[in-house]
N, C-alpha and C. Protein backbone atom coordinates (compact mmCIF):
# COMPACT_ATOMS: atom_id res chain seq x y z
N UNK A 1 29.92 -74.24 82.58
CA UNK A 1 29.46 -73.16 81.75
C UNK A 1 27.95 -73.01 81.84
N UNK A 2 27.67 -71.80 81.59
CA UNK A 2 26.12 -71.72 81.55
C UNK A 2 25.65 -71.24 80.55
N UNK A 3 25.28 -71.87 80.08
CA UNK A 3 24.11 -71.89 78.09
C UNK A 3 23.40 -70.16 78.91
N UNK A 4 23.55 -69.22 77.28
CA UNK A 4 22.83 -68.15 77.40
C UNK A 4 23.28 -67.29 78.54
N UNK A 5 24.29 -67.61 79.37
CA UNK A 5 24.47 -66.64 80.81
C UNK A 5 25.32 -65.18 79.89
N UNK A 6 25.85 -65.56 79.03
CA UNK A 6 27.09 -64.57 78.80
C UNK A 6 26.75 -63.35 77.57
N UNK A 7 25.71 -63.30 77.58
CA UNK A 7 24.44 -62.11 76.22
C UNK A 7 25.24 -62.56 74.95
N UNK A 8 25.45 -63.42 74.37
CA UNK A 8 26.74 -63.50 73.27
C UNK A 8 25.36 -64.36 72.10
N UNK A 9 24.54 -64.56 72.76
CA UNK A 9 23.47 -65.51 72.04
C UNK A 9 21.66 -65.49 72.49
N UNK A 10 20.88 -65.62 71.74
CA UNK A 10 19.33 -65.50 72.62
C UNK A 10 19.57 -66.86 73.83
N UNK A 11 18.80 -66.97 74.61
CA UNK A 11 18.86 -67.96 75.16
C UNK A 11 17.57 -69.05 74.78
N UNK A 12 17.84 -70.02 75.10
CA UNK A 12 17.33 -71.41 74.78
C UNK A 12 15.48 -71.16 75.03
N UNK A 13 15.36 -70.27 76.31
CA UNK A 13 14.03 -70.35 76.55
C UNK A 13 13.43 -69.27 75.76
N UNK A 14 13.91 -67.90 75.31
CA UNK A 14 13.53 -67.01 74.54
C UNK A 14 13.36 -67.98 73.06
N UNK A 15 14.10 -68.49 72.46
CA UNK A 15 14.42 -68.92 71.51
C UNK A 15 13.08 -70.66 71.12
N UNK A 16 13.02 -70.42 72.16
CA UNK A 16 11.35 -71.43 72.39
C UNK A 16 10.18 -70.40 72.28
N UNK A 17 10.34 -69.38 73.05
CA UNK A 17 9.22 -68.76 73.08
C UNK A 17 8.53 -68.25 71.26
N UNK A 18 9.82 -67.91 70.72
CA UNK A 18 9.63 -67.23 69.20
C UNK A 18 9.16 -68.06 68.49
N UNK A 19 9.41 -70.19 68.89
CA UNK A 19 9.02 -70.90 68.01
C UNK A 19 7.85 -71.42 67.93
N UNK A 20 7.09 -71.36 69.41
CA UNK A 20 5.96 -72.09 69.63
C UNK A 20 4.94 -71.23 68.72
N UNK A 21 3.70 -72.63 68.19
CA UNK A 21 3.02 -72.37 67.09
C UNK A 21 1.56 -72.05 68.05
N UNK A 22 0.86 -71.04 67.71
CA UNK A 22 -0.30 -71.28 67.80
C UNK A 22 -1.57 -72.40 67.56
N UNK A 23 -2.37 -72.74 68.45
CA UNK A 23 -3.18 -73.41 67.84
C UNK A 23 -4.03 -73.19 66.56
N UNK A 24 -4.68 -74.50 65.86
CA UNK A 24 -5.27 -73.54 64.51
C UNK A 24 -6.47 -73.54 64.99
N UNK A 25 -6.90 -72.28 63.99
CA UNK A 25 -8.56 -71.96 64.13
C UNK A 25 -9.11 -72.96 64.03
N UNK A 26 -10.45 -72.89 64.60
CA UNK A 26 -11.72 -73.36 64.08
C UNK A 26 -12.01 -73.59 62.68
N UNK A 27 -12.37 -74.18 62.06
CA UNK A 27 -12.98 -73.91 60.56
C UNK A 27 -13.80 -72.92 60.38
N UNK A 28 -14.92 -72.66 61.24
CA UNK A 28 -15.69 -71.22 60.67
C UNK A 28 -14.87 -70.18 60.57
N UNK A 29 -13.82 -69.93 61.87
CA UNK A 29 -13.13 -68.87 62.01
C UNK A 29 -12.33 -68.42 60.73
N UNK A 30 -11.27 -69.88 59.96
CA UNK A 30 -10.51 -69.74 59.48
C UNK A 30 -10.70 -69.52 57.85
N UNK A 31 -12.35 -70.08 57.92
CA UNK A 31 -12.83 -69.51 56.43
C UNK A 31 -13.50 -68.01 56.47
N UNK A 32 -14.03 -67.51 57.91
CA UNK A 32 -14.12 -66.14 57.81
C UNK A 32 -12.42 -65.17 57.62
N UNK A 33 -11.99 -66.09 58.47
CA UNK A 33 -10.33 -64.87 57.98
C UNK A 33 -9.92 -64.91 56.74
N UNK A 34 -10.07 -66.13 55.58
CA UNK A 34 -9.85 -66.50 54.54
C UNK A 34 -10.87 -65.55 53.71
N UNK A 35 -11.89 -65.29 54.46
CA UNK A 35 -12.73 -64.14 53.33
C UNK A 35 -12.45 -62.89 53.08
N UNK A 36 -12.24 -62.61 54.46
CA UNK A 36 -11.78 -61.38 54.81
C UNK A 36 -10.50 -60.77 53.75
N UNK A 37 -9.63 -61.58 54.33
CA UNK A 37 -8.17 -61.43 53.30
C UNK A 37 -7.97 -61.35 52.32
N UNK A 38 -9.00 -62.43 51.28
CA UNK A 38 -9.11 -62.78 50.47
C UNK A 38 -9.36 -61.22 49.39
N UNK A 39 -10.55 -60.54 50.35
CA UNK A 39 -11.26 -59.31 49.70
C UNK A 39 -10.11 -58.33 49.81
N UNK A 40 -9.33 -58.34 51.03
CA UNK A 40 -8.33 -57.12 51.15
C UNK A 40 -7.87 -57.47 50.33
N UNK A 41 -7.16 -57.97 49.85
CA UNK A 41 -6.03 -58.87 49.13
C UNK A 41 -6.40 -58.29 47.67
N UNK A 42 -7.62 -58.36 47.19
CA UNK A 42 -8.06 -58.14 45.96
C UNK A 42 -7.84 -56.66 46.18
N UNK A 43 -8.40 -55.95 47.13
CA UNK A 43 -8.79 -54.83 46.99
C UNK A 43 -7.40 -54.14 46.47
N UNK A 44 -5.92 -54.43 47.23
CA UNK A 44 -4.96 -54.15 47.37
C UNK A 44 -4.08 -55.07 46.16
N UNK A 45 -4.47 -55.69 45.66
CA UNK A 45 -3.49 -56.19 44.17
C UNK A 45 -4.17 -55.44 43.34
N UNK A 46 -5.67 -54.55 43.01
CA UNK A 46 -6.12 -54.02 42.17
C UNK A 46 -5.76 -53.03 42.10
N UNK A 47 -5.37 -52.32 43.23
CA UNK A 47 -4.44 -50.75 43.50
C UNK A 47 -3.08 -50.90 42.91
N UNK A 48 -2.66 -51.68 42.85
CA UNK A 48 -0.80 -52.05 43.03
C UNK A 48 -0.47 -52.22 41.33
N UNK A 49 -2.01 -52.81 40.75
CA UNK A 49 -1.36 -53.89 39.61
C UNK A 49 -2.05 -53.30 38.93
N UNK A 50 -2.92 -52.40 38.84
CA UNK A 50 -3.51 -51.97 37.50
C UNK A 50 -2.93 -50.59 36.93
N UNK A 51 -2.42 -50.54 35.50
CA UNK A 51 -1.95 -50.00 35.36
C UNK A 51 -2.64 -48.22 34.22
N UNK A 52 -1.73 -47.53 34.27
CA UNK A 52 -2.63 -46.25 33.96
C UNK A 52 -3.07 -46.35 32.73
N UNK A 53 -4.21 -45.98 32.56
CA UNK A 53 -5.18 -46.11 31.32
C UNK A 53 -5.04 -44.90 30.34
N UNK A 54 -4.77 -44.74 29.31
CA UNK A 54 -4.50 -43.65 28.11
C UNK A 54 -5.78 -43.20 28.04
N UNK A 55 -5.72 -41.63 27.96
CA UNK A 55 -6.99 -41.01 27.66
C UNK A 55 -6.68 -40.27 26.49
N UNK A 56 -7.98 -40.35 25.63
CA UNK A 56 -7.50 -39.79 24.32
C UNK A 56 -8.50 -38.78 23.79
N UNK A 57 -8.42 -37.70 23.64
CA UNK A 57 -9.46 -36.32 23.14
C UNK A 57 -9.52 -36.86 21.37
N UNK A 58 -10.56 -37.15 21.24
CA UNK A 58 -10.23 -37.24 19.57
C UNK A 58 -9.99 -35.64 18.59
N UNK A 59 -9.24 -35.22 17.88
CA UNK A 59 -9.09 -34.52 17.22
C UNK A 59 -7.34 -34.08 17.76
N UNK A 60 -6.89 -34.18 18.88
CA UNK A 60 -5.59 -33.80 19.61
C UNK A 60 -4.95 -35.31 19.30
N UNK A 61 -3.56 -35.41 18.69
CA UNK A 61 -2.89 -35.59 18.61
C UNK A 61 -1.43 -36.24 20.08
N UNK A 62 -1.89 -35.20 21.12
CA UNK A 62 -1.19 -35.93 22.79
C UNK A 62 -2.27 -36.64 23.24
N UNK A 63 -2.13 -37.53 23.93
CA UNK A 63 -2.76 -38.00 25.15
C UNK A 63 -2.02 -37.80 26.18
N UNK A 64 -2.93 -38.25 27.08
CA UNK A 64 -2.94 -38.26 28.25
C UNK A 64 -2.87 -39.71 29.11
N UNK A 65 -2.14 -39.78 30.39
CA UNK A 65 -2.28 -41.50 31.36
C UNK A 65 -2.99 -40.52 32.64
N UNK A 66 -4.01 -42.06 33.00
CA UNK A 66 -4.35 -41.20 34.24
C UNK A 66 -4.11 -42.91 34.82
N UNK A 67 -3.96 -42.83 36.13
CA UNK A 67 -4.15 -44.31 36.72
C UNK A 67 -5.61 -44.42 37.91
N UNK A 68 -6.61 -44.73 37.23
CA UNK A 68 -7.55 -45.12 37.53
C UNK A 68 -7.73 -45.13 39.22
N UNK A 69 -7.10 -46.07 39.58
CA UNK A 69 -6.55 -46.67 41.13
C UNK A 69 -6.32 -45.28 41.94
N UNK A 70 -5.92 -44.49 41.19
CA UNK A 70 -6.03 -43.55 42.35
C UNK A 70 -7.16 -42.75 42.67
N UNK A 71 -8.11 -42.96 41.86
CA UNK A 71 -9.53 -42.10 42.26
C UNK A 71 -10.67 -42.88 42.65
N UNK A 72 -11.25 -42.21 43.86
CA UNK A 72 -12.42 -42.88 44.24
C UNK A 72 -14.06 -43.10 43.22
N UNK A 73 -14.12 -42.68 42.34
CA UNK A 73 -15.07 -42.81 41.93
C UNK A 73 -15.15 -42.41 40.12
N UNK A 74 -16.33 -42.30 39.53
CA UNK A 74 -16.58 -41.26 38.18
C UNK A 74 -16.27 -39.57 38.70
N UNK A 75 -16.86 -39.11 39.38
CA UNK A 75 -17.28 -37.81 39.97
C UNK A 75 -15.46 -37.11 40.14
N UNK A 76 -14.49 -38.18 40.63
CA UNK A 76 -13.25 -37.72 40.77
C UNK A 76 -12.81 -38.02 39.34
N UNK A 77 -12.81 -39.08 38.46
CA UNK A 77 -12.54 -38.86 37.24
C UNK A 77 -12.67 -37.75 36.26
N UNK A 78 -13.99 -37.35 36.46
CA UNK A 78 -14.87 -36.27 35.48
C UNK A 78 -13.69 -34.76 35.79
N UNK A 79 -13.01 -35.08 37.53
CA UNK A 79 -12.48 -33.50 37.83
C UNK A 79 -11.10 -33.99 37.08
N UNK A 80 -10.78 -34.76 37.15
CA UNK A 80 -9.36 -35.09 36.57
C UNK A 80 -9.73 -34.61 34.97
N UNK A 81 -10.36 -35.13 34.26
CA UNK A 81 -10.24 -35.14 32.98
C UNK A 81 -10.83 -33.01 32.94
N UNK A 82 -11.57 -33.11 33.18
CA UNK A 82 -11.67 -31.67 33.24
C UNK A 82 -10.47 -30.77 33.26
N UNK A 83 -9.75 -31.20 34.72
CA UNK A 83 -8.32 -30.47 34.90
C UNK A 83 -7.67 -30.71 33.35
N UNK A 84 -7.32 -31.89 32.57
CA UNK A 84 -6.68 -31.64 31.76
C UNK A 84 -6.70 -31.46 30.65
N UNK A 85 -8.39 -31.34 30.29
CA UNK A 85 -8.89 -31.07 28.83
C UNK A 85 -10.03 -29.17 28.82
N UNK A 86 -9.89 -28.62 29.59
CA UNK A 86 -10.99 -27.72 30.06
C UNK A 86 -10.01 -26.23 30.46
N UNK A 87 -9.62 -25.30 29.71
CA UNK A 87 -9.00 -24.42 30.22
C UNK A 87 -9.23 -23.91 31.34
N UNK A 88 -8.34 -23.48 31.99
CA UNK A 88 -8.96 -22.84 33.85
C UNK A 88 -9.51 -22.34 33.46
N UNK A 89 -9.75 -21.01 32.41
CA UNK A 89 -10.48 -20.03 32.69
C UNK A 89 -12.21 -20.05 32.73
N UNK A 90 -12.40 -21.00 31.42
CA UNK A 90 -13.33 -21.68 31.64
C UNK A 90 -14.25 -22.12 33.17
N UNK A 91 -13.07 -23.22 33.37
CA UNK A 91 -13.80 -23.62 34.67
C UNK A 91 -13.22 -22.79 35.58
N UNK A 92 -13.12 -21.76 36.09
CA UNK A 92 -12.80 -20.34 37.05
C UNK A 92 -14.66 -19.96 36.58
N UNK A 93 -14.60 -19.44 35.43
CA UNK A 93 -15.92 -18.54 34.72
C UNK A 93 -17.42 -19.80 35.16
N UNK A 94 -17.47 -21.09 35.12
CA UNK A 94 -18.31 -21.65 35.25
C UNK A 94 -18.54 -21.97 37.03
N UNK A 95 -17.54 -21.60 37.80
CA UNK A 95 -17.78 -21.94 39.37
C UNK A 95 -17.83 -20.32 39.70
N UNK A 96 -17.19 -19.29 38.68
CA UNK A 96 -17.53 -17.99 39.42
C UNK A 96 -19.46 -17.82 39.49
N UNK A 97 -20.06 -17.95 38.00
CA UNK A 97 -21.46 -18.28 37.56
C UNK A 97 -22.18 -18.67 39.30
N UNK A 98 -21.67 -19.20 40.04
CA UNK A 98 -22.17 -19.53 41.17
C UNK A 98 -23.40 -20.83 40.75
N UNK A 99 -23.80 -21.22 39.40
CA UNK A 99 -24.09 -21.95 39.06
C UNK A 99 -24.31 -23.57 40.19
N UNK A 100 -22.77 -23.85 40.53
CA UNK A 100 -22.99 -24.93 41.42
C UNK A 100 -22.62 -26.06 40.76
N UNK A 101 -22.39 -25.91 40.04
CA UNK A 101 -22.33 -27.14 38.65
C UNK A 101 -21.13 -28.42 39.51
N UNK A 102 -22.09 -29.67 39.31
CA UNK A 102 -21.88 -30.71 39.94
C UNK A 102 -21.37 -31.65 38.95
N UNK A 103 -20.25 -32.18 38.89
CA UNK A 103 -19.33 -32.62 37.85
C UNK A 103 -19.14 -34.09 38.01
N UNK A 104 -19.44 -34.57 36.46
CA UNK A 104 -19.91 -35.81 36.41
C UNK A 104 -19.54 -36.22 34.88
N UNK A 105 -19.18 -37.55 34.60
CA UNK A 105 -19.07 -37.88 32.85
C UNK A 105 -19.64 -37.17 31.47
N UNK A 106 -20.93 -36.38 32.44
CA UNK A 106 -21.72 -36.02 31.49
C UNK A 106 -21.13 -34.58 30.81
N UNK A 107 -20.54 -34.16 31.63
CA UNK A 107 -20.51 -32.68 31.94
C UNK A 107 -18.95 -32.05 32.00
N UNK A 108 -17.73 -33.46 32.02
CA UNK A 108 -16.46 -33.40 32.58
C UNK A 108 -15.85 -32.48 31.82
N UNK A 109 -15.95 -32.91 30.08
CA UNK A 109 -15.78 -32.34 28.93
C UNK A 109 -16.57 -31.62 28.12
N UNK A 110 -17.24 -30.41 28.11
CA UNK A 110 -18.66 -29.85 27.81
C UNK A 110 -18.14 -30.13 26.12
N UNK A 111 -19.44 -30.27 25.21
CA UNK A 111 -20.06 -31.08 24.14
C UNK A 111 -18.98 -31.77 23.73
N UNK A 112 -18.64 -33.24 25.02
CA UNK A 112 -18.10 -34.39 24.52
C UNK A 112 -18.54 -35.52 25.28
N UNK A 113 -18.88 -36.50 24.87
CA UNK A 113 -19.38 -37.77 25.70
C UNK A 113 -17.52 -38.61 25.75
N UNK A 114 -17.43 -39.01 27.45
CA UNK A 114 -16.63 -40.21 27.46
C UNK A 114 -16.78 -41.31 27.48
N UNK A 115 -16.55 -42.11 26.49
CA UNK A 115 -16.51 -43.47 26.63
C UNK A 115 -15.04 -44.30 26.92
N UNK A 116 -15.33 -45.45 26.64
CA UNK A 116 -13.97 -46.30 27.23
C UNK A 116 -14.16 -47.39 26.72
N UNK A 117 -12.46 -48.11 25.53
CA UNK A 117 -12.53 -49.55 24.92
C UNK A 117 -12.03 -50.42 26.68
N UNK A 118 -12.77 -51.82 26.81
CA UNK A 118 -12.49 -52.51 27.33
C UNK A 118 -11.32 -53.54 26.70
N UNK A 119 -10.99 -54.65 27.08
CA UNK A 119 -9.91 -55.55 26.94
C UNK A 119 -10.21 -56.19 25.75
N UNK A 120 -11.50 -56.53 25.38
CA UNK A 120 -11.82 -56.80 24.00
C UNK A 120 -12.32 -55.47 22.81
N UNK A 121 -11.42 -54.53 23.23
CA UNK A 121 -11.95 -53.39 22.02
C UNK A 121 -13.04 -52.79 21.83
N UNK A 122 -13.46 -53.37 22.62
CA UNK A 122 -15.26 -52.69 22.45
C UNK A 122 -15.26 -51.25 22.57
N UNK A 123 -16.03 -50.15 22.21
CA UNK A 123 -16.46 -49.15 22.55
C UNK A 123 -17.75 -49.05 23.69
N UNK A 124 -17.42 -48.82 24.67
CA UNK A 124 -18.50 -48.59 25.53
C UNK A 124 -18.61 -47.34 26.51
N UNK A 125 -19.78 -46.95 26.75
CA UNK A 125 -20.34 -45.49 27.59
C UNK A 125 -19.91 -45.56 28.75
N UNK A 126 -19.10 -44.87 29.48
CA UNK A 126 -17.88 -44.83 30.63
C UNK A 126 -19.32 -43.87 31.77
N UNK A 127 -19.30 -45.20 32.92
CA UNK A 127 -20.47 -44.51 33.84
C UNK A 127 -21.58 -45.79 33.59
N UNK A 128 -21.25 -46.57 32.70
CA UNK A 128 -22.48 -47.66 33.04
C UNK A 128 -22.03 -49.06 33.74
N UNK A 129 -20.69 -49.29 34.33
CA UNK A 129 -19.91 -50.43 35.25
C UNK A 129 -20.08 -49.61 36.61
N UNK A 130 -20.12 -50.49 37.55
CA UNK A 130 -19.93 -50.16 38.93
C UNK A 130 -18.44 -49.53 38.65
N UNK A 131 -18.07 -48.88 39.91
CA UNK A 131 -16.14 -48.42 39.56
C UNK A 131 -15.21 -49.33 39.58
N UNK A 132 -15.40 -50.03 40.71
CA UNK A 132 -14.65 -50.85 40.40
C UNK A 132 -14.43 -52.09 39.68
N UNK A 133 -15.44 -52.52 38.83
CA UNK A 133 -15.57 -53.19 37.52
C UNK A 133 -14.95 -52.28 36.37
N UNK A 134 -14.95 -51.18 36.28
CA UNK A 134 -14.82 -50.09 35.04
C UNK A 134 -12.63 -50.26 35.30
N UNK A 135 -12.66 -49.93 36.57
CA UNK A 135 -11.36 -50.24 36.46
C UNK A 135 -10.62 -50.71 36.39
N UNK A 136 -11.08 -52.55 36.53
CA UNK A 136 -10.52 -53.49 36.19
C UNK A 136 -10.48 -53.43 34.71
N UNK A 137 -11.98 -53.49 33.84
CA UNK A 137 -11.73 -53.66 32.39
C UNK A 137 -11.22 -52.55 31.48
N UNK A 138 -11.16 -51.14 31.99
CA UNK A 138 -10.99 -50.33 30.87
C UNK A 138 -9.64 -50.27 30.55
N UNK A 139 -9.24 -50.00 29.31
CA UNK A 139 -7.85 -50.07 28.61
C UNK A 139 -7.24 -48.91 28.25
N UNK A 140 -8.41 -48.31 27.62
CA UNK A 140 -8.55 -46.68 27.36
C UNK A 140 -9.79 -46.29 27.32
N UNK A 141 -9.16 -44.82 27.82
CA UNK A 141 -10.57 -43.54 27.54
C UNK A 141 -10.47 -42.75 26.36
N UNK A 142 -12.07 -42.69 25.94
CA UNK A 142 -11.93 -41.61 24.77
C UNK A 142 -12.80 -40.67 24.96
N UNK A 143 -12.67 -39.27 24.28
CA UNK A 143 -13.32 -38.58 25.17
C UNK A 143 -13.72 -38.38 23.30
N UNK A 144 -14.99 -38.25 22.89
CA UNK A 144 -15.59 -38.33 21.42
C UNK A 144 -16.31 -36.89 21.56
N UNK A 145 -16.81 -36.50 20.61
CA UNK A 145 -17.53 -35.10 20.28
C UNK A 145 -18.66 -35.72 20.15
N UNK A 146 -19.84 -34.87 20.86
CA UNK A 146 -21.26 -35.07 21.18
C UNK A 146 -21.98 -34.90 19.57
N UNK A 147 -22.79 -35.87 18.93
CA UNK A 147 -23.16 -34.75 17.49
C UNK A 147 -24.58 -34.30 18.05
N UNK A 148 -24.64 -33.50 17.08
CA UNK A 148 -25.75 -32.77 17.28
C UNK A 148 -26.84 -33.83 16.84
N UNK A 149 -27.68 -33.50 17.22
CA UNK A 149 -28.71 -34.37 16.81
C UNK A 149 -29.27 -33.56 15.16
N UNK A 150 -29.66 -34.78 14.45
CA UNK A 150 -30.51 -34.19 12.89
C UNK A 150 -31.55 -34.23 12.62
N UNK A 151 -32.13 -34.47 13.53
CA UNK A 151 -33.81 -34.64 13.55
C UNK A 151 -34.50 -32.91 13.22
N UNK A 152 -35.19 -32.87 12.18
CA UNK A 152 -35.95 -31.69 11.62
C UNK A 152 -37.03 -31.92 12.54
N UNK A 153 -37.77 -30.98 13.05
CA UNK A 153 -38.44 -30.44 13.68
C UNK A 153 -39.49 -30.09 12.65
N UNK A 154 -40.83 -30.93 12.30
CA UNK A 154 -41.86 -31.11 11.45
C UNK A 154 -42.54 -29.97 11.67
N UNK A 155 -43.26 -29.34 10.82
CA UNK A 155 -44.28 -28.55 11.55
C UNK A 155 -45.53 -28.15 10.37
């Protein structure tokens, strides 16, 4: 009989070839691949595992989930929250203006500042974490009414 002649099985030498191990890296090599990975790895459990953050208009009663992870920056946040707190017509009337208006935290929700509680409750000003720090800690967004300022004007 002949081992492997009859296709009914891999043969003995294929079946070597699939097992043989590579040699291991170097140590520099294998702590640069270990860095490397290490960062993808984060980058890609932070996408996967963080979950959507409640945004809340104070005075409205619905909220809103947005999931963080999917936007590159504040600048894409500010258009998201816009889209869902900002009537089109509005923003139709403010890009017809030819204005130009460049959309940002400041500006997402006109006379409302967003902030955001972190994991310990805090209230804090949404736009002062790098992004991807902001999206690890934030829990929720609130989007608060700007006050006017009360300062009398002396004269």
């Amino acid at each position: 009989m002949m081992s492997g002649g009859n296709g009914a099985g891999p043969s003995s030498s294929s079946f070597e070839r699939h097992t043989k191990r590579r040699p291991p890296a170097p140590d520099s090599e294998r702590r640069k691949l270990l860095r490397l990975s290490s960062v993808q790895e984060e980058d890609v459990l932070a996408a996967g595992v963080v979950p959507p953050v409640t945004v809340v208009l104070d005075g409205r009663c619905i909220c809103h989930r947005v999931h963080l992870s999917t936007h590159t920056g504040y600048r894409s946040l500010a258009a998201a929250l816009r889209r869902m707190f900002v009537d089109d017509d509005d923003a139709d009337a403010a890009q017809a203006g030819g204005e130009g208006l460049q959309l940002d935290l400041s500006n997402a929700v006109p006379g409302h500042v967003v902030a955001y509680e972190d994991m310990e409750d805090d209230l804090l000003l949404a736009g002062d974490l790098n992004w991807k720090d902001f999206v690890r800690v934030a829990k929720r967004i609130r989007i608060i009414p700007a006050k006017p300022s009360n300062r009398r004007i002396k004269q």
